[in-house]
N, C-alpha and C. Protein backbone atom coordinates (compact mmCIF):
# COMPACT_ATOMS: atom_id res chain seq x y z
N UNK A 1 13.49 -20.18 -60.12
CA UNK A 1 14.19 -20.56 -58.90
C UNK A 1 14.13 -19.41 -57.92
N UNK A 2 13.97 -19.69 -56.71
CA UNK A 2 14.14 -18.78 -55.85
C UNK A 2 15.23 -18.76 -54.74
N UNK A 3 15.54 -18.33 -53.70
CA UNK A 3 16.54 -18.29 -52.26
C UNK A 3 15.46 -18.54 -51.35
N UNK A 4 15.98 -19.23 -50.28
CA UNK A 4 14.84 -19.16 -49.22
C UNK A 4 14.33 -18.47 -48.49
N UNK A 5 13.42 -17.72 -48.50
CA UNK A 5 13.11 -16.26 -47.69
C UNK A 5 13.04 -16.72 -46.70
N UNK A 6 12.57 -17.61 -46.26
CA UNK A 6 12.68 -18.15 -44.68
C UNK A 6 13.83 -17.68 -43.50
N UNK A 7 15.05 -18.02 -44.89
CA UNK A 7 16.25 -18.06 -43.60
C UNK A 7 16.74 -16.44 -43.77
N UNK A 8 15.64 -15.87 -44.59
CA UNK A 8 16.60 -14.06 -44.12
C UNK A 8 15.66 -13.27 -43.71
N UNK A 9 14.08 -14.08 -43.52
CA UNK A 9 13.17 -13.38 -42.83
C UNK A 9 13.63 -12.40 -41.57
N UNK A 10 14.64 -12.91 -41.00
CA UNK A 10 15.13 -12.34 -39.29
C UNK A 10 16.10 -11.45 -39.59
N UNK A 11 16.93 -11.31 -40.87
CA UNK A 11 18.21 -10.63 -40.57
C UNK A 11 17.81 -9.24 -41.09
N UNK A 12 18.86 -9.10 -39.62
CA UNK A 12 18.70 -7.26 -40.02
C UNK A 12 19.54 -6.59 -40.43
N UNK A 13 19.88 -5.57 -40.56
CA UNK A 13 20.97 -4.47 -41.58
C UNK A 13 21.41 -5.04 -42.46
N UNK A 14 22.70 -4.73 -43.55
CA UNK A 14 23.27 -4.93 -44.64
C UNK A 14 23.31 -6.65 -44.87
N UNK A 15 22.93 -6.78 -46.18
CA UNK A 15 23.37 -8.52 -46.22
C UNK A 15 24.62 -8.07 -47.44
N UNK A 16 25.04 -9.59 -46.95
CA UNK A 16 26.32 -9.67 -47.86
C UNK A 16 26.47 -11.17 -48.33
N UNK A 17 26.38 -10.94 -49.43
CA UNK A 17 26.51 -12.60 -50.51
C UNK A 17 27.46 -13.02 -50.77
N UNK A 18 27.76 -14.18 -50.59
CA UNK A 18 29.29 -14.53 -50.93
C UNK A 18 29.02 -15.88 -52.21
N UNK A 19 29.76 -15.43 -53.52
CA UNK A 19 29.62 -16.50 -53.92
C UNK A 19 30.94 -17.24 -54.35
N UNK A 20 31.66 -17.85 -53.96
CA UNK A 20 33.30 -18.68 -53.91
C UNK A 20 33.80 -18.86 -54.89
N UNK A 21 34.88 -19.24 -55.47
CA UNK A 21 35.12 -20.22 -56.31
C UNK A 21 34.77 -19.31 -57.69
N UNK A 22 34.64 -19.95 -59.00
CA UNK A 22 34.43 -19.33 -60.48
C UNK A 22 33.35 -19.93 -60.76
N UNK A 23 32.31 -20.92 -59.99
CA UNK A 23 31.07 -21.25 -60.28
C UNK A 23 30.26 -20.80 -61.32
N UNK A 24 30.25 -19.28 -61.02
CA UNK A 24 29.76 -18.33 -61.42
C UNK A 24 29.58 -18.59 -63.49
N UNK A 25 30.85 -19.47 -63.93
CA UNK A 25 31.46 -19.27 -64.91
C UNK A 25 30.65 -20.60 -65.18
N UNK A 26 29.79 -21.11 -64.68
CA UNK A 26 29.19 -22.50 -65.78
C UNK A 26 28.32 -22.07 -66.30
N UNK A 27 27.30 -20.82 -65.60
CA UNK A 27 26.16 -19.88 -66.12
C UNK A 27 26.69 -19.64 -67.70
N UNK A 28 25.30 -19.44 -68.48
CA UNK A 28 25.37 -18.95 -69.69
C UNK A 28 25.81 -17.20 -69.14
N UNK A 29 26.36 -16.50 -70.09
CA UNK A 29 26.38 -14.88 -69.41
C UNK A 29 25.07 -14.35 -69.25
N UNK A 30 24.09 -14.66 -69.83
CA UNK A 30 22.31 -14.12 -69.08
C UNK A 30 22.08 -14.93 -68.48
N UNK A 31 22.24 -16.02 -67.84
CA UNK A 31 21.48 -17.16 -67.02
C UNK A 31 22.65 -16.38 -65.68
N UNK A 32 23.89 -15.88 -66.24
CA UNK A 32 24.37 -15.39 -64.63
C UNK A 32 24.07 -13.99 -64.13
N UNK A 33 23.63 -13.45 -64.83
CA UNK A 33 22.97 -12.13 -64.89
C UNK A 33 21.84 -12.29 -64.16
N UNK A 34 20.73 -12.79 -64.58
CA UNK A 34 19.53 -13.91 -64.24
C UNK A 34 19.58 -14.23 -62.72
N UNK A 35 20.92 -14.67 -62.20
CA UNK A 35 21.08 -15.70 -61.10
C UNK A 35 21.77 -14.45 -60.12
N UNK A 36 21.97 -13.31 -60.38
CA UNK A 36 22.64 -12.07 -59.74
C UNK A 36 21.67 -11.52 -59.40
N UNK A 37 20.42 -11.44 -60.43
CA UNK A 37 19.57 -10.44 -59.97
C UNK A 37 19.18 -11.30 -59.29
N UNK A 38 18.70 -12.45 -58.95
CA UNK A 38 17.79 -13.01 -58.12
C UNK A 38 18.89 -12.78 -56.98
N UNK A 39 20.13 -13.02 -56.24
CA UNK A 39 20.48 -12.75 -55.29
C UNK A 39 20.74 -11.41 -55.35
N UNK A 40 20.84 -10.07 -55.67
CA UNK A 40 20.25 -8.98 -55.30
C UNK A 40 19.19 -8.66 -54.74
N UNK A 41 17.55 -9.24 -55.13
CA UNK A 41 16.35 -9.35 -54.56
C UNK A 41 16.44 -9.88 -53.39
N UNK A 42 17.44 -10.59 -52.82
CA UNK A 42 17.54 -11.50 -51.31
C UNK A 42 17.92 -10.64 -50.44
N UNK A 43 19.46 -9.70 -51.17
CA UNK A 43 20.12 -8.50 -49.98
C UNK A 43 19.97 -7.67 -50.01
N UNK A 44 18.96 -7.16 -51.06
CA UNK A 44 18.27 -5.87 -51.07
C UNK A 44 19.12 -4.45 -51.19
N UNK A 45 18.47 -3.32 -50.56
CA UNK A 45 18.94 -2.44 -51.15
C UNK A 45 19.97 -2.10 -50.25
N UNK A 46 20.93 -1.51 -50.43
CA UNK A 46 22.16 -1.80 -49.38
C UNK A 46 23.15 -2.36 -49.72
N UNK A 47 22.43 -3.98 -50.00
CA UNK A 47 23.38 -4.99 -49.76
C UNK A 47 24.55 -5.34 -50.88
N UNK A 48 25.50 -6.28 -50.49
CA UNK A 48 26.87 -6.35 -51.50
C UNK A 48 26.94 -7.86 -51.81
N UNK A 49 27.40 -8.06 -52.53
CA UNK A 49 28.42 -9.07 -52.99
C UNK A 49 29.48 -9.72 -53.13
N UNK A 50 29.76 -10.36 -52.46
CA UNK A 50 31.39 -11.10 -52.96
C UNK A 50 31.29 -12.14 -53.96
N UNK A 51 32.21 -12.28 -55.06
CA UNK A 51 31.81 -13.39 -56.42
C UNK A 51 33.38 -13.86 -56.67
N UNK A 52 33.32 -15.02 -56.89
CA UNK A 52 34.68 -15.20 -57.49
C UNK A 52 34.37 -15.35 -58.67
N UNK A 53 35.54 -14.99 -60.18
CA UNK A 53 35.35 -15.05 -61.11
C UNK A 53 36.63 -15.93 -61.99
N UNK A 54 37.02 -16.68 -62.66
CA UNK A 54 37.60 -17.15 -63.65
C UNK A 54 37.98 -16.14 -64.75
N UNK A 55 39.13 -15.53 -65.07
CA UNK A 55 39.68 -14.59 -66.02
C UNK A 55 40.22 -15.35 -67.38
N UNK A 56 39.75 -14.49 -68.19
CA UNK A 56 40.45 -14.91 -69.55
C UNK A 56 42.14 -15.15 -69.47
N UNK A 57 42.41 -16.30 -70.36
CA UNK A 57 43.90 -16.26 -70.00
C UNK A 57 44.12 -17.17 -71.54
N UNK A 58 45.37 -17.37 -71.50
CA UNK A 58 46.29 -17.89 -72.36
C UNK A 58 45.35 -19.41 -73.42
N UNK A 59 44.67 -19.22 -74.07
CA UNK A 59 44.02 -20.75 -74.64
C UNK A 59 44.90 -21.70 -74.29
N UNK A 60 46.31 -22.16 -74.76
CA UNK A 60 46.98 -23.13 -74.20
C UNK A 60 47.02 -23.72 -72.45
N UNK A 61 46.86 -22.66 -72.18
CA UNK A 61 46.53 -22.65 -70.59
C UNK A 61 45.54 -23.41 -70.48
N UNK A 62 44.10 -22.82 -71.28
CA UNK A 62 42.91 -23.64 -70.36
C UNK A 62 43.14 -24.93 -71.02
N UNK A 63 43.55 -25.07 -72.40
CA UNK A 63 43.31 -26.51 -72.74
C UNK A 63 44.00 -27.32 -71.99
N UNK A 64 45.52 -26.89 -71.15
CA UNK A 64 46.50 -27.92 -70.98
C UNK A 64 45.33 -28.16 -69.19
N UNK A 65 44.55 -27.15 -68.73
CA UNK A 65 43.91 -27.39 -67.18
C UNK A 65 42.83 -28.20 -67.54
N UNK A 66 42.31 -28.02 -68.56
CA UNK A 66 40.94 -29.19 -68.62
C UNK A 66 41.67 -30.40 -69.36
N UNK A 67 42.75 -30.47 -69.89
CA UNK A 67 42.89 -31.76 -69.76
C UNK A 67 44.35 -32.27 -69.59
N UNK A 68 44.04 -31.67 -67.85
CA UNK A 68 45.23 -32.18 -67.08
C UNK A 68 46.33 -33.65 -67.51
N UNK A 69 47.32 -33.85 -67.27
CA UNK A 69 48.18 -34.84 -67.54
C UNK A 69 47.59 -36.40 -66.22
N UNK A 70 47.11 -35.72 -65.35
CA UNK A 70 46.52 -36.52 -64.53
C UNK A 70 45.38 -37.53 -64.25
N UNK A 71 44.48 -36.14 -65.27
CA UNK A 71 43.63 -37.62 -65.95
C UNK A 71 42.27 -36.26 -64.70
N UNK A 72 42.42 -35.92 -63.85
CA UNK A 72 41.25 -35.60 -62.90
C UNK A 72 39.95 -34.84 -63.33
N UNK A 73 40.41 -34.01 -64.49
CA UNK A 73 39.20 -33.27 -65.10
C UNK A 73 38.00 -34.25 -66.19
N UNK A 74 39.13 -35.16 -66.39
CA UNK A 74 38.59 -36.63 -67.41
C UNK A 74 37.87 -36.91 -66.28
N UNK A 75 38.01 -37.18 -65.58
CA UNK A 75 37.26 -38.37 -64.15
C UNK A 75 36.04 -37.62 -64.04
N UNK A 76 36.48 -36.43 -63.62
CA UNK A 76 35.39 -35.42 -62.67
C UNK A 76 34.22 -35.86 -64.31
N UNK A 77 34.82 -35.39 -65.43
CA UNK A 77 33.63 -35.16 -66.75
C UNK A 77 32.84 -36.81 -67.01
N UNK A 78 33.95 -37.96 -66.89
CA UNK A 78 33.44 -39.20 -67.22
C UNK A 78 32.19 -39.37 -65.90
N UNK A 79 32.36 -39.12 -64.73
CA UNK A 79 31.70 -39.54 -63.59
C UNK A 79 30.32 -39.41 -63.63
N UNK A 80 29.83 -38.16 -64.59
CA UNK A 80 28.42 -38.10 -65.30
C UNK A 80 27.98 -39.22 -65.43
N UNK A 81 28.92 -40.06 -66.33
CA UNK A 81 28.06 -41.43 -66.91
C UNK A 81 27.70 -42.69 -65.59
N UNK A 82 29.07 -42.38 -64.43
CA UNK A 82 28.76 -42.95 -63.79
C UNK A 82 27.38 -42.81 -62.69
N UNK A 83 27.24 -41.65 -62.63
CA UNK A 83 26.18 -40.93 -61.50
C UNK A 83 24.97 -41.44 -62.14
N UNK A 84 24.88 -41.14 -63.64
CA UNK A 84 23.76 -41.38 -64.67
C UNK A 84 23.23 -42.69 -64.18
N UNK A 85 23.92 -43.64 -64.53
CA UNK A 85 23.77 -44.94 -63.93
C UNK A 85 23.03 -45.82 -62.48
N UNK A 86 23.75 -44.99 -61.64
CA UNK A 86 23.62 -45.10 -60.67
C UNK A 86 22.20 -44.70 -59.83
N UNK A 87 22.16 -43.07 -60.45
CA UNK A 87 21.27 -42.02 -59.74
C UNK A 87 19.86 -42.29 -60.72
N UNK A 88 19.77 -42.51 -62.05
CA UNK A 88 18.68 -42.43 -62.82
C UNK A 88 18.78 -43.83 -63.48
N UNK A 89 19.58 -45.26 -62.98
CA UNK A 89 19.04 -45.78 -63.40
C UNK A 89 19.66 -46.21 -65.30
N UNK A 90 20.84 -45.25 -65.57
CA UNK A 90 20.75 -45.14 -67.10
C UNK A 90 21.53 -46.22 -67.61
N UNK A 91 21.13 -47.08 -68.48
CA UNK A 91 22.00 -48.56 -69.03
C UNK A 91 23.07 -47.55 -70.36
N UNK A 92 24.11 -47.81 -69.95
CA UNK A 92 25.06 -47.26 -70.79
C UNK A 92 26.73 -47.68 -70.03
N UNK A 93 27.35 -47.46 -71.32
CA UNK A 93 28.81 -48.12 -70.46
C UNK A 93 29.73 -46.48 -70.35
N UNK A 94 29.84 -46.07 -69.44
CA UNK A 94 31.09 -45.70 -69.18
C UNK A 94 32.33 -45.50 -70.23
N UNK A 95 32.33 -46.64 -70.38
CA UNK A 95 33.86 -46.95 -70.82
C UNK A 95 33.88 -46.83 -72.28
N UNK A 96 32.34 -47.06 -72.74
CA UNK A 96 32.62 -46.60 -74.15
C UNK A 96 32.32 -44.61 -74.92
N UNK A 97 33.47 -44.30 -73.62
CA UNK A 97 33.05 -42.61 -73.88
C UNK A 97 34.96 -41.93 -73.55
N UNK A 98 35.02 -41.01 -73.42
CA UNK A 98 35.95 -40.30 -73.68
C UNK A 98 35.85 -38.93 -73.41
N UNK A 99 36.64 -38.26 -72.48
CA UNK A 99 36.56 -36.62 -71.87
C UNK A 99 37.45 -36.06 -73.82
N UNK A 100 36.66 -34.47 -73.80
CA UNK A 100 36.96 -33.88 -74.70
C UNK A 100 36.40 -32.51 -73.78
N UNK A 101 37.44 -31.71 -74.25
CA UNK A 101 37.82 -30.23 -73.54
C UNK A 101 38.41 -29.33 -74.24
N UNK A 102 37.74 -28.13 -74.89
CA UNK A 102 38.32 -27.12 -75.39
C UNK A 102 38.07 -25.57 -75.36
N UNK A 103 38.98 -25.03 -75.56
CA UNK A 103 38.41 -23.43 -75.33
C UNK A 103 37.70 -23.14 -77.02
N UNK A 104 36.50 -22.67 -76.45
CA UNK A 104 35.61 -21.86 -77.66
C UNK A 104 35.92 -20.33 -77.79
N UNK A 105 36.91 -20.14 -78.16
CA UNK A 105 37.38 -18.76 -78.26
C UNK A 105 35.99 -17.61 -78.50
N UNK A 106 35.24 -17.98 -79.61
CA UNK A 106 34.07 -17.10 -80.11
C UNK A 106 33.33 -16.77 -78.62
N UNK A 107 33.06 -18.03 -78.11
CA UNK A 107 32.11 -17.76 -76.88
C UNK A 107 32.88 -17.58 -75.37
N UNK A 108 34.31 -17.31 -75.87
CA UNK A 108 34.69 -17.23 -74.53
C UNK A 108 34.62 -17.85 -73.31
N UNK A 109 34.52 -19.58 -73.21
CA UNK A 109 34.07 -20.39 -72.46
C UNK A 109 35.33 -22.25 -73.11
N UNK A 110 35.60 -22.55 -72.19
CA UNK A 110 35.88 -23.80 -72.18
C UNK A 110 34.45 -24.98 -72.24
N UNK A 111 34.49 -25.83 -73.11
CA UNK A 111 33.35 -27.05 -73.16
C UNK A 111 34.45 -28.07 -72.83
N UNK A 112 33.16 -28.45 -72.08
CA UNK A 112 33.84 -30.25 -71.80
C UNK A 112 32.74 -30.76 -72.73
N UNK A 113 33.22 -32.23 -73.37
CA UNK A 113 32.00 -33.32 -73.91
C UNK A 113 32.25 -33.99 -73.61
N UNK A 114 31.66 -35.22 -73.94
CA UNK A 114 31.64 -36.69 -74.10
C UNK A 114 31.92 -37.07 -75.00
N UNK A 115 32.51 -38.23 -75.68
CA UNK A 115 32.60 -38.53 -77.31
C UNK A 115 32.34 -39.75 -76.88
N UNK A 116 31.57 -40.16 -77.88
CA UNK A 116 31.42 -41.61 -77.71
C UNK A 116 32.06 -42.16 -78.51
N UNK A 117 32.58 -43.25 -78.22
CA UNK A 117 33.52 -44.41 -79.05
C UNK A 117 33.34 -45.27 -80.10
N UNK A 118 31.97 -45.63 -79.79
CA UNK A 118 31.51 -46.09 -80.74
C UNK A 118 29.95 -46.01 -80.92
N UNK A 119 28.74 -46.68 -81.98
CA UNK A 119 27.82 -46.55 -81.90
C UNK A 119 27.12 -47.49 -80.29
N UNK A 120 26.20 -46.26 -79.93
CA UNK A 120 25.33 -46.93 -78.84
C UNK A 120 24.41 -46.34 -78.55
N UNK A 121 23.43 -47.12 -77.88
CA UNK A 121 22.11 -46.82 -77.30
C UNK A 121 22.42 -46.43 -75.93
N UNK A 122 21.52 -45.15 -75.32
CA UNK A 122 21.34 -45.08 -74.12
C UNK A 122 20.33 -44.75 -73.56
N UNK A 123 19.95 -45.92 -72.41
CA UNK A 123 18.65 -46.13 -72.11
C UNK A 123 18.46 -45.13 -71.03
N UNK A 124 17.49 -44.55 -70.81
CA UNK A 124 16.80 -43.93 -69.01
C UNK A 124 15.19 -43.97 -69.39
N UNK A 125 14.92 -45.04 -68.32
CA UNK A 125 13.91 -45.40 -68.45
C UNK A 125 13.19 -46.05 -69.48
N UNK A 126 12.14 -44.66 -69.79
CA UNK A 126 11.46 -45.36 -71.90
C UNK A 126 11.94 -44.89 -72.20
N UNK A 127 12.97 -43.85 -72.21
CA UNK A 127 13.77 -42.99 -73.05
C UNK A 127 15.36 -43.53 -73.73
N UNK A 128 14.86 -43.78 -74.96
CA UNK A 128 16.40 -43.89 -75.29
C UNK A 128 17.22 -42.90 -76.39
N UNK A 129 18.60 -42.67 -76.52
CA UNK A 129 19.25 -41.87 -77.22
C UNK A 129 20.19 -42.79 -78.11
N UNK A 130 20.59 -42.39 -79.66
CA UNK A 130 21.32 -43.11 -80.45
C UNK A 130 22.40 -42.37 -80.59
N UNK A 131 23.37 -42.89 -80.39
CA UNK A 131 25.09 -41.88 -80.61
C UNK A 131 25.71 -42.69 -81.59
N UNK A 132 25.97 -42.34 -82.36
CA UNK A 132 27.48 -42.65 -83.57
C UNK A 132 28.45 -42.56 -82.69
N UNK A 133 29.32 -43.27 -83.55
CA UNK A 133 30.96 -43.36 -83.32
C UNK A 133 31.27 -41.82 -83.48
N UNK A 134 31.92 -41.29 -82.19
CA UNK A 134 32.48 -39.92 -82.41
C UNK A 134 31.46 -39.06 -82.31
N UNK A 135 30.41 -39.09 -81.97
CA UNK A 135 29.57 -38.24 -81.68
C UNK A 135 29.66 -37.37 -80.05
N UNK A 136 29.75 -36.20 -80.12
CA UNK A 136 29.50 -35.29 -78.39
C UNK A 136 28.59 -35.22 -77.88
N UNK A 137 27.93 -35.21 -76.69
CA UNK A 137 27.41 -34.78 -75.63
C UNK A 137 28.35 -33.81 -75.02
N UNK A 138 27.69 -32.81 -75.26
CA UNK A 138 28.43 -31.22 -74.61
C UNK A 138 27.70 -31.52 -72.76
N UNK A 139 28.54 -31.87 -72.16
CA UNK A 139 28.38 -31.98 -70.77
C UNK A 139 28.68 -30.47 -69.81
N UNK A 140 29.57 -29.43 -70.26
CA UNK A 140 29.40 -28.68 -69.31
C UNK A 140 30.13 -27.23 -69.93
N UNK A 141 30.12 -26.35 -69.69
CA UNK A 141 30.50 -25.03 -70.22
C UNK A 141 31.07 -24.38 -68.81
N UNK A 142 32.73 -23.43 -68.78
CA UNK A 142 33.26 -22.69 -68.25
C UNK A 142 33.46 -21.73 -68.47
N UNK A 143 32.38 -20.48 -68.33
CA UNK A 143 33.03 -19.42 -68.82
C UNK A 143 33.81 -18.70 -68.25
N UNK A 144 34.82 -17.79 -69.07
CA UNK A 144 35.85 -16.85 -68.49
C UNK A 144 35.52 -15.61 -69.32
N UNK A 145 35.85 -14.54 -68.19
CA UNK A 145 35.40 -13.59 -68.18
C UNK A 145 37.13 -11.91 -68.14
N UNK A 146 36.99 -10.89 -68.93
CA UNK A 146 37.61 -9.89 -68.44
C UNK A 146 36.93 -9.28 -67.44
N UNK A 147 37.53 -8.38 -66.89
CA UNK A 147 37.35 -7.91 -65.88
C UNK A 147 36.03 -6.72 -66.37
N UNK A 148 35.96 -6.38 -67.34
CA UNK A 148 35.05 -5.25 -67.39
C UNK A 148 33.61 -5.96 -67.94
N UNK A 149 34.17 -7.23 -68.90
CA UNK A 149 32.87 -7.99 -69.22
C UNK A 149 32.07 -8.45 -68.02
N UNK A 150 32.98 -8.71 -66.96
CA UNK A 150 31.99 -9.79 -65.46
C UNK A 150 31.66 -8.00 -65.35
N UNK A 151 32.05 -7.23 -65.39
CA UNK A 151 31.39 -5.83 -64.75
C UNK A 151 29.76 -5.75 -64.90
N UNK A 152 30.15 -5.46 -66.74
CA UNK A 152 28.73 -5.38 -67.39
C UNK A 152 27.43 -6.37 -66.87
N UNK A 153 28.33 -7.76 -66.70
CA UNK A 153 27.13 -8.59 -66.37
C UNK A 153 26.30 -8.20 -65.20
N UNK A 154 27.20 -7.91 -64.06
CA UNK A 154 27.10 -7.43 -62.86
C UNK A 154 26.15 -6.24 -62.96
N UNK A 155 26.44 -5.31 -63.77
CA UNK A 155 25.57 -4.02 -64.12
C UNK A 155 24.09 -4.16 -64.19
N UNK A 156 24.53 -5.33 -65.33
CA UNK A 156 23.24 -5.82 -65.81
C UNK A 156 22.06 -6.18 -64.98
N UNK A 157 22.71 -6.75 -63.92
CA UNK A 157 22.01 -7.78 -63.12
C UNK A 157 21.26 -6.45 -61.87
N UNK A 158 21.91 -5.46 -62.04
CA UNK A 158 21.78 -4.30 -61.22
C UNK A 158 22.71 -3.86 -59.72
N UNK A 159 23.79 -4.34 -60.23
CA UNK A 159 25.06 -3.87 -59.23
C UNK A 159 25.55 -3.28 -59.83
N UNK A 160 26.39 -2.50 -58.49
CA UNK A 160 27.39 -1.57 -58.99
C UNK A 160 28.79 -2.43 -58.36
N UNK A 161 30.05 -1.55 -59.01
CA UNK A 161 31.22 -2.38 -59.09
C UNK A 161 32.17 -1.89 -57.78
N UNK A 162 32.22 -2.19 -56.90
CA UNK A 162 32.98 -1.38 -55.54
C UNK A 162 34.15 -1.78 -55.52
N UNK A 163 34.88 -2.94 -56.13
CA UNK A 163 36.57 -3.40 -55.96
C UNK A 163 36.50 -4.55 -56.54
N UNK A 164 37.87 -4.78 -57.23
CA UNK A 164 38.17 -5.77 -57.68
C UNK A 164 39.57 -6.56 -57.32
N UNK A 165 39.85 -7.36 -57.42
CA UNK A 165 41.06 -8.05 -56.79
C UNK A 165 41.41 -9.37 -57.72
N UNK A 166 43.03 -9.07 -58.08
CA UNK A 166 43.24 -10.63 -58.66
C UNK A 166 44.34 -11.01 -58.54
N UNK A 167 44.93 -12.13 -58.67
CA UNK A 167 46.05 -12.74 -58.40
C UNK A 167 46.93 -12.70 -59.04
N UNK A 168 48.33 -11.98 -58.59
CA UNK A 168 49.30 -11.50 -59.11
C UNK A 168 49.89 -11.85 -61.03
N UNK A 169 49.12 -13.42 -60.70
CA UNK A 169 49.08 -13.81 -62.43
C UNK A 169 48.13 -13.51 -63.27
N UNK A 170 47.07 -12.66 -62.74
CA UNK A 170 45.69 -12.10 -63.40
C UNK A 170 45.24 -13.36 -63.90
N UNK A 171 45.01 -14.49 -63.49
CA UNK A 171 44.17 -15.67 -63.44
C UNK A 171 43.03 -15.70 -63.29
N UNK A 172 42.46 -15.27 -61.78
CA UNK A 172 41.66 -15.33 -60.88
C UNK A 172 41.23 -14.03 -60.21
N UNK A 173 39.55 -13.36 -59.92
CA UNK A 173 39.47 -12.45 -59.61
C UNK A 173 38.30 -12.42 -58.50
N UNK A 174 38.14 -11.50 -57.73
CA UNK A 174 36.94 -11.25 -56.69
C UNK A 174 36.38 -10.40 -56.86
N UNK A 175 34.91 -9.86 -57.07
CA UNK A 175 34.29 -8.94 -57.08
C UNK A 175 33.54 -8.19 -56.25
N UNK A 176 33.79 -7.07 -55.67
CA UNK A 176 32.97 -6.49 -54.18
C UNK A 176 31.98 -5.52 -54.89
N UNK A 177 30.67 -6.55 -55.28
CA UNK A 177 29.75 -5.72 -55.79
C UNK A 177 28.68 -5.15 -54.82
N UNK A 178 28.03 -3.98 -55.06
CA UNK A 178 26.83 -2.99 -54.08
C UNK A 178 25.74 -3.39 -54.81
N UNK A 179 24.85 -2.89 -53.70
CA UNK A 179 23.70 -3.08 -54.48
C UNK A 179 22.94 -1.67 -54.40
N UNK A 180 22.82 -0.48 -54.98
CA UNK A 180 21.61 0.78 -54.88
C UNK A 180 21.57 0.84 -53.75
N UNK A 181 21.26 2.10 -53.00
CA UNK A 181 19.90 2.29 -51.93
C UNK A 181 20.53 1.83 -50.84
């Protein structure tokens, strides 16, 4: 994957990257390393970073946020099946599936799945898949990060660490990373 050199062909002096939100946290920890260095190569030498990051916190915590009393993290995870459908075409029901959400302590990351309900086929295209009753589809990974682990990654990726900032409940953090040179 690349950034579009097109649109920074013109800019001149320091660039500065902003990346929002804990996004950052669906990356495997080398696929975000991976995805740092490639926006380092965009702002070059000079340039900085802004990242939002997702902090390690309380397991009861993340389990009770991914699976809100509201039902919205279920929706957002079920809506896969619906998009599937829709966008590719995929013959499968919806309804015979179920949001599942937990913190993987070992890997330091929240999974969402799918469970299916019962046995079924799912078609896309010539392609079909066989699920048992109770079987997952791991649909998405959140990782959370300490503050010195998102460092390392950051290191890794070839930044340096210029400030950090988090919210009075150490929840949530920002990273004002440099880049060399």
């Amino acid at each position: 994957a690349a950034l579009p050199e097109e649109a920074m062909r013109d800019v001149k002096g320091r660039r500065l990257g902003f990346f929002p939100g804990s996004t950052i946290g669906n990356f495997t920890r080398s696929d975000a390393a991976d995805f740092m260095a490639l926006i380092r190569s965009v702002m070059g030498p000079g340039g900085a970073l802004l990242i939002g990051v997702d902090l390690k916190k309380d397991e009861a915590r993340l389990n009770a946020a991914y699976n809100d009393a509201a039902g919205y993290t279920a929706a957002f995870n079920l809506n896969l099946l619906h998009r599937m459908k829709r966008e590719l075409g995929a013959e499968l029901d919806p309804d015979a599936f179920e949001h599942v959400a937990f913190y993987n302590d070992a890997e330091g990351r929240v999974e969402m799945h799918l469970r299916s309900l019962k046995a079924q086929t799912i078609r896309i295209g010539s392609d079909s898949f066989d699920l048992a009753a109770g079987e997952q589809v791991h649909s998405e990974n959140s990782h959370k990060y300490g503050i010195e682990e998102f460092t390392a990654v950051a290191q890794r990726a070839g930044f340096e660490s210029a400030a950090v900032w988090t919210d009075p409940d150490n929840l949530f953090s920002i990273h004002y990373l440099t880049i060399p040179g």
